[in-house]
PDB file of N, CA and C in Angstrom:
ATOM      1  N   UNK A   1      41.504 -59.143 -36.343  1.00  0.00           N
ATOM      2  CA  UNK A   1      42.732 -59.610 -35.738  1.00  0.00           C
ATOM      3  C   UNK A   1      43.253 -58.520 -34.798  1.00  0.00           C
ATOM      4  N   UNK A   2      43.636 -59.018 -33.220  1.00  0.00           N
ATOM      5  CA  UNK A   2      44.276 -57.919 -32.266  1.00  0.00           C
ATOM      6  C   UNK A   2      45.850 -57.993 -32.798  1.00  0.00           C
ATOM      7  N   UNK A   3      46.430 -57.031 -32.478  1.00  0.00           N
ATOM      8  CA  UNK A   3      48.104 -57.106 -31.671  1.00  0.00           C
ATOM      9  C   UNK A   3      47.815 -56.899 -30.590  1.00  0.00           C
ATOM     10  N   UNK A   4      48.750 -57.754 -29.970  1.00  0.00           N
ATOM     11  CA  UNK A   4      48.498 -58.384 -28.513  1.00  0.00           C
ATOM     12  C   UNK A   4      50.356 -57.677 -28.080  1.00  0.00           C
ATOM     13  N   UNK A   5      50.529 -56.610 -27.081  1.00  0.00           N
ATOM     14  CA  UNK A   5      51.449 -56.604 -26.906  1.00  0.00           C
ATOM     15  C   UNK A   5      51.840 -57.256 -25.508  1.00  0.00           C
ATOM     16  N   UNK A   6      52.907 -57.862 -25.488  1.00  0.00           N
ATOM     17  CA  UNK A   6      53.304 -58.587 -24.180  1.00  0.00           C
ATOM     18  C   UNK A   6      54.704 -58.418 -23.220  1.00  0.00           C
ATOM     19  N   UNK A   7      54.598 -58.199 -22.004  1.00  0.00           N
ATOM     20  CA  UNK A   7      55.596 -57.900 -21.464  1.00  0.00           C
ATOM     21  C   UNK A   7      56.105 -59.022 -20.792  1.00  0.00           C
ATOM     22  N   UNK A   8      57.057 -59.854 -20.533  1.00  0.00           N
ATOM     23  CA  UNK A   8      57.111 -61.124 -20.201  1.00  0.00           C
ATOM     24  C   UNK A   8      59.116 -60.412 -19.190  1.00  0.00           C
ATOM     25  N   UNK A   9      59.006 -61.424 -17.806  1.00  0.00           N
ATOM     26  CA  UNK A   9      60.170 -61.073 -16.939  1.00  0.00           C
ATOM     27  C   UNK A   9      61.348 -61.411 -18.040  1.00  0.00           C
ATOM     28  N   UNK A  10      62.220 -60.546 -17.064  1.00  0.00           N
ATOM     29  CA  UNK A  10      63.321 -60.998 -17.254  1.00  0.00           C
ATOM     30  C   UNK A  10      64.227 -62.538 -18.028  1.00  0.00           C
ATOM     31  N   UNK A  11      63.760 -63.114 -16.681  1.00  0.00           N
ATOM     32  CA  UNK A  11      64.381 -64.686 -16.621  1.00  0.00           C
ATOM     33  C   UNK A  11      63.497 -65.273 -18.724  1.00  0.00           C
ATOM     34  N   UNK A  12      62.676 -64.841 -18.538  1.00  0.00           N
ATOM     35  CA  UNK A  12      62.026 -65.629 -19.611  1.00  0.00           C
ATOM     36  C   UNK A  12      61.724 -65.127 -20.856  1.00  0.00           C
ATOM     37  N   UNK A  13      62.218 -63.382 -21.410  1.00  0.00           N
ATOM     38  CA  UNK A  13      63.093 -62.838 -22.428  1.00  0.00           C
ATOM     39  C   UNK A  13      64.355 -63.767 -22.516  1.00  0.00           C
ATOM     40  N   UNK A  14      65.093 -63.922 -21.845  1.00  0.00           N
ATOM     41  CA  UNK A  14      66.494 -64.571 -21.821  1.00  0.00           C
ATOM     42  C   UNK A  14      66.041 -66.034 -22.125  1.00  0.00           C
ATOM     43  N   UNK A  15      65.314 -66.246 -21.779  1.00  0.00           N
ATOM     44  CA  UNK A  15      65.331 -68.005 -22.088  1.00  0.00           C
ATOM     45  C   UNK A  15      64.584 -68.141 -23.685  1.00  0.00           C
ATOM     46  N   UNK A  16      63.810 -67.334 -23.991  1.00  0.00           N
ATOM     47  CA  UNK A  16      63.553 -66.883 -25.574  1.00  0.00           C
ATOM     48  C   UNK A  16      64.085 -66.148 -26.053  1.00  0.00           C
ATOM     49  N   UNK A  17      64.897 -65.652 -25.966  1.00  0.00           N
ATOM     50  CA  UNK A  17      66.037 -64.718 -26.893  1.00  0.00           C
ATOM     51  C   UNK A  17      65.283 -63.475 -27.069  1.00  0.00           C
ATOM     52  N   UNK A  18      64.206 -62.629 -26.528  1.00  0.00           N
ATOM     53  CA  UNK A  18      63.795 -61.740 -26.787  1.00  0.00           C
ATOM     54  C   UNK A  18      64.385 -60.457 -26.210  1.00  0.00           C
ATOM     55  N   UNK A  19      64.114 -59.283 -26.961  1.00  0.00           N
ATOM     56  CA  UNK A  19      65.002 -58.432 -26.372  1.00  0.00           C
ATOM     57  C   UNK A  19      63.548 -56.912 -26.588  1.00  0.00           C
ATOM     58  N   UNK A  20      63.320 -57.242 -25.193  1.00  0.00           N
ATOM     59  CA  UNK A  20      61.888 -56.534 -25.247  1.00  0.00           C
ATOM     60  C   UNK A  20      60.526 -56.783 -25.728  1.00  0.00           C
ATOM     61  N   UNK A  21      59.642 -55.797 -25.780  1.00  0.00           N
ATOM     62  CA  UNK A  21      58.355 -56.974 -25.395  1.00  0.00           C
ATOM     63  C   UNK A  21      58.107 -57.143 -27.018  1.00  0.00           C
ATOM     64  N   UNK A  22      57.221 -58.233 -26.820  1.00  0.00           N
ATOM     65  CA  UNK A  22      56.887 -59.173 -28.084  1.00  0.00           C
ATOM     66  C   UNK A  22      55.460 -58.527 -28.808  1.00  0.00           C
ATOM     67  N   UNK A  23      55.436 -58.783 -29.694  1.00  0.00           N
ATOM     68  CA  UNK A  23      54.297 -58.124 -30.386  1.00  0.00           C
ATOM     69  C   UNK A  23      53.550 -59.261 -31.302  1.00  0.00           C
ATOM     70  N   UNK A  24      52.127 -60.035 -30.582  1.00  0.00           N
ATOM     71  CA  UNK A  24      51.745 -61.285 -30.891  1.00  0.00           C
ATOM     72  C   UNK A  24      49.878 -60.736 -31.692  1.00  0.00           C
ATOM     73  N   UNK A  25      49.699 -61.727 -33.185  1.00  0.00           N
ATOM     74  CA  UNK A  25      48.310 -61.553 -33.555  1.00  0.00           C
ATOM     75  C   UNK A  25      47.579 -62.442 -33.012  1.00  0.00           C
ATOM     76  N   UNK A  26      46.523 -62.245 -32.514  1.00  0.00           N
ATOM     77  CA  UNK A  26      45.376 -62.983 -32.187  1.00  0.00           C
ATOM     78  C   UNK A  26      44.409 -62.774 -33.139  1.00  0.00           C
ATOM     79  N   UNK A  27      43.997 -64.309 -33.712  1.00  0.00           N
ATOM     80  CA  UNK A  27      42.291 -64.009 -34.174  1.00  0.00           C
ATOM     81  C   UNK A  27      41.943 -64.433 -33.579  1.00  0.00           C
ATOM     82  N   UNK A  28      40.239 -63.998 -33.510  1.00  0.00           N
ATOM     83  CA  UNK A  28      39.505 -64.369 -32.329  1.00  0.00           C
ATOM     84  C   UNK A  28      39.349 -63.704 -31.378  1.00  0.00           C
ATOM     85  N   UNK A  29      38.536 -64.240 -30.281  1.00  0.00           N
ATOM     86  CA  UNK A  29      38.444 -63.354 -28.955  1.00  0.00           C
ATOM     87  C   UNK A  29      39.906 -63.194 -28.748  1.00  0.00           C
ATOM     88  N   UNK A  30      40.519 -62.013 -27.800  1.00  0.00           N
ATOM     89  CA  UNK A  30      41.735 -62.284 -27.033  1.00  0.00           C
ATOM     90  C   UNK A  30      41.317 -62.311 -25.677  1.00  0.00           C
ATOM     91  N   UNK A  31      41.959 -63.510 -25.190  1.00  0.00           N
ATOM     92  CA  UNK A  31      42.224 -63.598 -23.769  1.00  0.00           C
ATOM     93  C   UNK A  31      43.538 -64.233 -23.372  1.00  0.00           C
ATOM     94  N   UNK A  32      43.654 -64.084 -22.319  1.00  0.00           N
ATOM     95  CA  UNK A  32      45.027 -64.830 -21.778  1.00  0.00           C
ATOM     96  C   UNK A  32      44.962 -65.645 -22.459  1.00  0.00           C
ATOM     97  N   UNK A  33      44.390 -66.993 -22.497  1.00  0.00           N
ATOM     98  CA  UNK A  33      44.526 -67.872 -23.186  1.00  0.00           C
ATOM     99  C   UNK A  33      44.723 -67.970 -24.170  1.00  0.00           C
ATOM    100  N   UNK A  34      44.296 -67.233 -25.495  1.00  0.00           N
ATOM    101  CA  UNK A  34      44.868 -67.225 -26.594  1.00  0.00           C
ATOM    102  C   UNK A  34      46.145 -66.538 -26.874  1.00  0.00           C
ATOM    103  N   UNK A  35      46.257 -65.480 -26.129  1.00  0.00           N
ATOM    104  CA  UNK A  35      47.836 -64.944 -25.499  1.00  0.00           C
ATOM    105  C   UNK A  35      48.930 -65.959 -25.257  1.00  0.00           C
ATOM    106  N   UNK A  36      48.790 -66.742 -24.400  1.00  0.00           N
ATOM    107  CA  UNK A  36      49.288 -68.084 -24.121  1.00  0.00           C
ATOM    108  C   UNK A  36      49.704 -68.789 -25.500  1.00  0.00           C
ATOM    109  N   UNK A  37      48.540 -69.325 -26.089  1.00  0.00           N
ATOM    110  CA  UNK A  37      48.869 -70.176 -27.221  1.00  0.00           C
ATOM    111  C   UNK A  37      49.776 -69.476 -28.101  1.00  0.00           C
ATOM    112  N   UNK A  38      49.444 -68.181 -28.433  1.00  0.00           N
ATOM    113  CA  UNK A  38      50.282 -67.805 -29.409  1.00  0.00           C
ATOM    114  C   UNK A  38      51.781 -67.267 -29.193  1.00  0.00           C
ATOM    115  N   UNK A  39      51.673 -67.346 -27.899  1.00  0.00           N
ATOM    116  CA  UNK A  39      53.356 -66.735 -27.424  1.00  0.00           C
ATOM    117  C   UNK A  39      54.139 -68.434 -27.694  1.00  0.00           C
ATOM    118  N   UNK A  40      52.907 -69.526 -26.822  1.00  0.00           N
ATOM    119  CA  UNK A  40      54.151 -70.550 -27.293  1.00  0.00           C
ATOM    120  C   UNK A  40      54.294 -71.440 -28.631  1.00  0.00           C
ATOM    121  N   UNK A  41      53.333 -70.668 -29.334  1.00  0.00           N
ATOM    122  CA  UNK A  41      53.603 -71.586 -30.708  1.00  0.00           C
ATOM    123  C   UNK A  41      54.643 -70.744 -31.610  1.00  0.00           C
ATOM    124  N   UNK A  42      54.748 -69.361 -31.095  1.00  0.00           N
ATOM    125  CA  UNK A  42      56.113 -68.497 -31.827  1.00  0.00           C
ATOM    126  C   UNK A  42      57.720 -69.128 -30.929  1.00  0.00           C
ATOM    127  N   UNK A  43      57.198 -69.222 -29.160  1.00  0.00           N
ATOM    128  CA  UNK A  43      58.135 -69.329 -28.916  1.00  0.00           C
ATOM    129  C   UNK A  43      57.888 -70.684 -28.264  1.00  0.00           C
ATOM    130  N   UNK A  44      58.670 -72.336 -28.612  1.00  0.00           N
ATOM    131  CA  UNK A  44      57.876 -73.266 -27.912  1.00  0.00           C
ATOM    132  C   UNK A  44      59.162 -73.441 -26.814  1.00  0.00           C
ATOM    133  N   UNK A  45      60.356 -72.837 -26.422  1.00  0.00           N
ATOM    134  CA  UNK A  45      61.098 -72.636 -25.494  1.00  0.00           C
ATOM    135  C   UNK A  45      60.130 -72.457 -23.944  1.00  0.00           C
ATOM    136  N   UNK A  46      59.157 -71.594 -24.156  1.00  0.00           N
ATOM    137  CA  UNK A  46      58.268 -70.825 -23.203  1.00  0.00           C
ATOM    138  C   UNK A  46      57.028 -72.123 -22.457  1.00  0.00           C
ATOM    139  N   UNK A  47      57.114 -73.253 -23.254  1.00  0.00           N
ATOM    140  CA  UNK A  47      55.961 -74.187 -22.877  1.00  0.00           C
ATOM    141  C   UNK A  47      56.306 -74.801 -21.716  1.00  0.00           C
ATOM    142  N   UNK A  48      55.435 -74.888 -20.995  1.00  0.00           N
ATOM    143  CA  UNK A  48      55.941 -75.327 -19.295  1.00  0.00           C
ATOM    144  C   UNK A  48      56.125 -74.564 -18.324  1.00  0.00           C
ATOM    145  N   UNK A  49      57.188 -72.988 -18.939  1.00  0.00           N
ATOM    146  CA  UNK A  49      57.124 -71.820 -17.992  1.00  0.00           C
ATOM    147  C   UNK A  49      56.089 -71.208 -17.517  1.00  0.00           C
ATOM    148  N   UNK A  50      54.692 -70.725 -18.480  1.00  0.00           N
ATOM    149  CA  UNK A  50      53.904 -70.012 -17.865  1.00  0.00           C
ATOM    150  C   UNK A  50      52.703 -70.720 -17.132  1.00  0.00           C
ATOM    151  N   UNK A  51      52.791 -71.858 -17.688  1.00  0.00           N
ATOM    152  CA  UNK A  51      51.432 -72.784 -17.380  1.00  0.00           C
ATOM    153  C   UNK A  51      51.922 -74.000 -17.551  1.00  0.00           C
ATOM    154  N   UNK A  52      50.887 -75.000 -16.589  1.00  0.00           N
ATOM    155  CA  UNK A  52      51.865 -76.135 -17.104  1.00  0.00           C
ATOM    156  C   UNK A  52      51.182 -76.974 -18.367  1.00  0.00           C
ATOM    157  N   UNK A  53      52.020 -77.741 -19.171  1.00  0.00           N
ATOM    158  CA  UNK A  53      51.462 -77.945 -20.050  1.00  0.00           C
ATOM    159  C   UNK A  53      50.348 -79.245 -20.331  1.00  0.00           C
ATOM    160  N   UNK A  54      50.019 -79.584 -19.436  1.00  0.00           N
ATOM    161  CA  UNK A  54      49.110 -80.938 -19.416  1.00  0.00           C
ATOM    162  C   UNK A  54      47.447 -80.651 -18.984  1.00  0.00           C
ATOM    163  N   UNK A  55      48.030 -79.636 -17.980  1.00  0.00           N
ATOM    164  CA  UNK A  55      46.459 -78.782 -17.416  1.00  0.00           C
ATOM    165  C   UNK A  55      46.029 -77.802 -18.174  1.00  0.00           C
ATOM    166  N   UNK A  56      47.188 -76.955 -18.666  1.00  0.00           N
ATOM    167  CA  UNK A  56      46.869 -75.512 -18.718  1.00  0.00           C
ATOM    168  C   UNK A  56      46.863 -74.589 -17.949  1.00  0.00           C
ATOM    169  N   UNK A  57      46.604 -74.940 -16.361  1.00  0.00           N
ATOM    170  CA  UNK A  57      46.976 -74.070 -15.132  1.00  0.00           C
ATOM    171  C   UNK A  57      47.755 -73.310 -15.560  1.00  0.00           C
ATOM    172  N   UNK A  58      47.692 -71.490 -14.883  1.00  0.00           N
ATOM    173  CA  UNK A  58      48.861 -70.940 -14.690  1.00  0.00           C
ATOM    174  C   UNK A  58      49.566 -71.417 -13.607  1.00  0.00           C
ATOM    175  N   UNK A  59      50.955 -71.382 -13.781  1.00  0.00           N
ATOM    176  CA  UNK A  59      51.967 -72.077 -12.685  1.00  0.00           C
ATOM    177  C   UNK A  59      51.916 -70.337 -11.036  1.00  0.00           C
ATOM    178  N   UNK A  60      51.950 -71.629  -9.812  1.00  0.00           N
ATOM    179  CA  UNK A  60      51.711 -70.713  -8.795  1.00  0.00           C
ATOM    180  C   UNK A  60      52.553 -69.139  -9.171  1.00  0.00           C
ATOM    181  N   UNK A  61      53.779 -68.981  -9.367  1.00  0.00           N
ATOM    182  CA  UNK A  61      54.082 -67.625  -8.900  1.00  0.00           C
ATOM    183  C   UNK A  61      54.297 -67.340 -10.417  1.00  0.00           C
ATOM    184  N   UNK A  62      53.714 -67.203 -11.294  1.00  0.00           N
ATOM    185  CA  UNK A  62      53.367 -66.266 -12.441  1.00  0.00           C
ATOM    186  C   UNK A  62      52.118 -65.248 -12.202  1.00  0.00           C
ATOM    187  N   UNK A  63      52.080 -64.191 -12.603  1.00  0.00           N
ATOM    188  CA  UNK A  63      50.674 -63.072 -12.598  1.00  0.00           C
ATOM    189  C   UNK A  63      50.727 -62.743 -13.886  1.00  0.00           C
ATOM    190  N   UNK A  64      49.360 -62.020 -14.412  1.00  0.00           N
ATOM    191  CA  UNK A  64      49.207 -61.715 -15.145  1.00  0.00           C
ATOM    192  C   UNK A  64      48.289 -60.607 -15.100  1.00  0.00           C
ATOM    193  N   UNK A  65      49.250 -59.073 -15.424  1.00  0.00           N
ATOM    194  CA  UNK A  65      48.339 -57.950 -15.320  1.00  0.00           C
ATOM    195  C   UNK A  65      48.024 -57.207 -16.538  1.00  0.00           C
ATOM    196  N   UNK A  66      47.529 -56.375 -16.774  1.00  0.00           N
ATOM    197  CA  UNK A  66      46.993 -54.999 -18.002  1.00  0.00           C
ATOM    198  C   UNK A  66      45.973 -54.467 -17.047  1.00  0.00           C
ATOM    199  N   UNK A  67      46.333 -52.967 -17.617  1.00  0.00           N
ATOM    200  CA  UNK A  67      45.706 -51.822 -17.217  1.00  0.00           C
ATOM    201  C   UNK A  67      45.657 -51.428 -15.801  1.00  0.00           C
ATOM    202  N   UNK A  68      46.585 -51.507 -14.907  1.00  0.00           N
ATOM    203  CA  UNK A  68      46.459 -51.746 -13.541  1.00  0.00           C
ATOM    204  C   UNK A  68      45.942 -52.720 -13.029  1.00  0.00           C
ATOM    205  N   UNK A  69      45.316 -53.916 -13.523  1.00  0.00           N
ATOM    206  CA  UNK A  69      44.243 -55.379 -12.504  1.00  0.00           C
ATOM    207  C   UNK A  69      45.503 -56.075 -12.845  1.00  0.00           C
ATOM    208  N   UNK A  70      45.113 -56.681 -11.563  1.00  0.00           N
ATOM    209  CA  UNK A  70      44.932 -58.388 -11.890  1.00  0.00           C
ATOM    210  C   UNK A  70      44.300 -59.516 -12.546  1.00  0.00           C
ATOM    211  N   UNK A  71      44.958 -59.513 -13.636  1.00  0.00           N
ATOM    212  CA  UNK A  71      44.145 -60.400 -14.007  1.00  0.00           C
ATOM    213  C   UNK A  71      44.408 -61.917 -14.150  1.00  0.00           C
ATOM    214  N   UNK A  72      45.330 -62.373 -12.999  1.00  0.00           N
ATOM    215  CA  UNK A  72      45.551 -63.854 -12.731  1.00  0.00           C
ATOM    216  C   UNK A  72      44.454 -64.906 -12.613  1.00  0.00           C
ATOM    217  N   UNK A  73      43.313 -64.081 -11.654  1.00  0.00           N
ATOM    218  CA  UNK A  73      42.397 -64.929 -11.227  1.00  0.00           C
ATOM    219  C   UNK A  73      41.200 -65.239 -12.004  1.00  0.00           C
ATOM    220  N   UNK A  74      40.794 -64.544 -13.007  1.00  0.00           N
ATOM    221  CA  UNK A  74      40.165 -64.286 -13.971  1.00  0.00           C
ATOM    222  C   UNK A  74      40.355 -65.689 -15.081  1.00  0.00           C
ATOM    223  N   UNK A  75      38.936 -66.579 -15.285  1.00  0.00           N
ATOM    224  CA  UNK A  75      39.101 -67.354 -16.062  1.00  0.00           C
ATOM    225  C   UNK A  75      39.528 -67.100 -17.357  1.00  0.00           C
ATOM    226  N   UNK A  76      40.418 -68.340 -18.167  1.00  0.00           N
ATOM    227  CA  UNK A  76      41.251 -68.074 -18.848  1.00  0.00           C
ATOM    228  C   UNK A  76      40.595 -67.352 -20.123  1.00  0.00           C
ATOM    229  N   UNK A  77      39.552 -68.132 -20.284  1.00  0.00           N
ATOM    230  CA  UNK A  77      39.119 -67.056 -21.519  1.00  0.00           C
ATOM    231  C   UNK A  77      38.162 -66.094 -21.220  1.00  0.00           C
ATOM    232  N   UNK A  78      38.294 -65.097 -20.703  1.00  0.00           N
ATOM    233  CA  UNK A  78      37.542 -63.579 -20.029  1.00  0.00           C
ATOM    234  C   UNK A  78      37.981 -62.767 -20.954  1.00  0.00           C
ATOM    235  N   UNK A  79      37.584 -62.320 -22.116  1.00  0.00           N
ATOM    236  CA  UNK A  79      38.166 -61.504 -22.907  1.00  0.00           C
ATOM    237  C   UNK A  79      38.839 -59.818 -22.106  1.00  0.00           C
ATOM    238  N   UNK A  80      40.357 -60.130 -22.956  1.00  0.00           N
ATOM    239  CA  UNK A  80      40.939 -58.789 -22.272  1.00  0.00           C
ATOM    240  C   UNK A  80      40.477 -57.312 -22.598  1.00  0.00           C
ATOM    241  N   UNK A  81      40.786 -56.391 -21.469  1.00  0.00           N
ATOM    242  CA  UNK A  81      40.211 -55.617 -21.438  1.00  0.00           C
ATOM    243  C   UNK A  81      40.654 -54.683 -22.849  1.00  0.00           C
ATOM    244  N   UNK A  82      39.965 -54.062 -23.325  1.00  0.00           N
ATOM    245  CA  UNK A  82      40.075 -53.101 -24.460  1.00  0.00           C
ATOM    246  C   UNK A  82      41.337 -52.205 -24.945  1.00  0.00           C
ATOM    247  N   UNK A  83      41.551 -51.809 -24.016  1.00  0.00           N
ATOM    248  CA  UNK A  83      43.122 -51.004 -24.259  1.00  0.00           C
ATOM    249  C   UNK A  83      44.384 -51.734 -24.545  1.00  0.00           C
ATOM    250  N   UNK A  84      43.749 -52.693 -23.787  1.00  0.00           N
ATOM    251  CA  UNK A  84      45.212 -54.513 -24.766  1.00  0.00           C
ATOM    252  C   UNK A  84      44.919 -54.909 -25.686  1.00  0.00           C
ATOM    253  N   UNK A  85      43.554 -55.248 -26.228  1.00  0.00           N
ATOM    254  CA  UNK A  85      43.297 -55.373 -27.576  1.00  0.00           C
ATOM    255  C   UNK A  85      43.470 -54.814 -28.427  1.00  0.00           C
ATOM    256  N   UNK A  86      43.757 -53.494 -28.096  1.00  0.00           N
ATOM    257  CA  UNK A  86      43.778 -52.404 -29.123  1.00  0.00           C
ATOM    258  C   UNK A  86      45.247 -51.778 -29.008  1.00  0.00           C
ATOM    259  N   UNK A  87      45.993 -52.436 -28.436  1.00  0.00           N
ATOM    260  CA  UNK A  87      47.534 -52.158 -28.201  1.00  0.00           C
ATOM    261  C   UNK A  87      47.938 -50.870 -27.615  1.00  0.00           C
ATOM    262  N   UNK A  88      46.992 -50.721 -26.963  1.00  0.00           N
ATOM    263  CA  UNK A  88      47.233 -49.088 -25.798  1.00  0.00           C
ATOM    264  C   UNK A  88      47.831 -49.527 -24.705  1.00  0.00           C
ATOM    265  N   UNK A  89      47.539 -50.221 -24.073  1.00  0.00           N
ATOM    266  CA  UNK A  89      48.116 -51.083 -22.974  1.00  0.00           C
ATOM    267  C   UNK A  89      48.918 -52.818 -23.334  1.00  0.00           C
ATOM    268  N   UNK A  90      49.677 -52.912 -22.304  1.00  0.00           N
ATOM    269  CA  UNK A  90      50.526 -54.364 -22.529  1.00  0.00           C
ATOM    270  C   UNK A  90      49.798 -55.169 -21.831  1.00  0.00           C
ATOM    271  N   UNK A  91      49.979 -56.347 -22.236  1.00  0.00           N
ATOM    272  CA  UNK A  91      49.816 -57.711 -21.452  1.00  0.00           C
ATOM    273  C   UNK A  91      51.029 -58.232 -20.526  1.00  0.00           C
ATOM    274  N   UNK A  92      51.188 -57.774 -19.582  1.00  0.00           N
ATOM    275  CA  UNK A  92      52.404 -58.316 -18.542  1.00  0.00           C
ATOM    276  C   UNK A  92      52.410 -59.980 -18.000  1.00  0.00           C
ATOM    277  N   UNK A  93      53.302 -60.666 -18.317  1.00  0.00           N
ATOM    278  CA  UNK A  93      53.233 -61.680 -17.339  1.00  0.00           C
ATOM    279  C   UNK A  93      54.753 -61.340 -16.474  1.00  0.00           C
ATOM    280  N   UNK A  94      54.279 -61.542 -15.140  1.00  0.00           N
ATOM    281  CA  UNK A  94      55.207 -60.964 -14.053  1.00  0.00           C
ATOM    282  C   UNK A  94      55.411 -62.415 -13.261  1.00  0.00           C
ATOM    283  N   UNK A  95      57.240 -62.625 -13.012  1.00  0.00           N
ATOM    284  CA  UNK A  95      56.968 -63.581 -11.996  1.00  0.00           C
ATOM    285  C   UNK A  95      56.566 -62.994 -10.443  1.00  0.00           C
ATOM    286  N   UNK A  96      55.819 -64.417  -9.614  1.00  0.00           N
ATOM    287  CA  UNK A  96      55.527 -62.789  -8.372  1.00  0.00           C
ATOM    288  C   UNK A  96      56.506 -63.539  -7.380  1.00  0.00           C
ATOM    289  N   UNK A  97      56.539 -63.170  -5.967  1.00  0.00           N
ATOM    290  CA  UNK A  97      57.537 -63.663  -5.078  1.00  0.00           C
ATOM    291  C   UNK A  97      56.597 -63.561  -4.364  1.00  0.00           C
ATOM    292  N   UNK A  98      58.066 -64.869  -3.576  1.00  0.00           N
ATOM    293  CA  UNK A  98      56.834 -65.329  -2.053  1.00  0.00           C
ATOM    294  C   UNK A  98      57.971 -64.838  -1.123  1.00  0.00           C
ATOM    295  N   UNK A  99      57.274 -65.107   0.281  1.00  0.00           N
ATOM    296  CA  UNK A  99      57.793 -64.447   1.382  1.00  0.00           C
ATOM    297  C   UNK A  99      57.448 -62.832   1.883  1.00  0.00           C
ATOM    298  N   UNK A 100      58.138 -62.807   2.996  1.00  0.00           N
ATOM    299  CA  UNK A 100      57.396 -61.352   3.785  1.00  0.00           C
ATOM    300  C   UNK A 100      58.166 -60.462   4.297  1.00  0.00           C
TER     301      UNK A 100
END
């Protein structure tokens, strides 16, 4: 079993009542995706925000980084990189902005 630590914006601490980052178990591989599931089955406030819920898509201006990457583009189950699994590094979901 990982701890999965997660850093999630502003807007969407506040809309889950969290007050700093969350600290989630995964069994199993971890990847975003299981990241995903388990943030919204603790928090089901969060379902719809990061992805939508019929596809699974991440929604356009969400990212998702650890360890300096990107790892938005990266299919959903790509197991995360090592230092998130092992709770050295966070799992960020960042909203991103548009415009120039």
């Amino acid at each position: 079993m990982n701890t999965i630590r997660v850093i999630l914006p502003a807007h969407l601490r506040t809309l889950a009542r969290i007050d700093g980052e969350v600290k989630l178990e995964i069994e199993g591989p971890a990847t975003p995706h299981a990241v995903l599931n388990a943030l919204e089955i603790r928090y089901p406030m969060l379902r719809g925000t990061i992805r939508d819920q019929v596809t699974r898509q991440r929604r356009p201006f969400i990212r998702f980084f650890g360890c300096g990457q990107d790892l938005s583009h990266e299919p959903p189950d790509t197991p995360l990189p090592e230092a998130i699994t092992t709770g050295e590094e966070p799992f960020l979901i960042v909203g991103a902005m548009a415009g120039g």
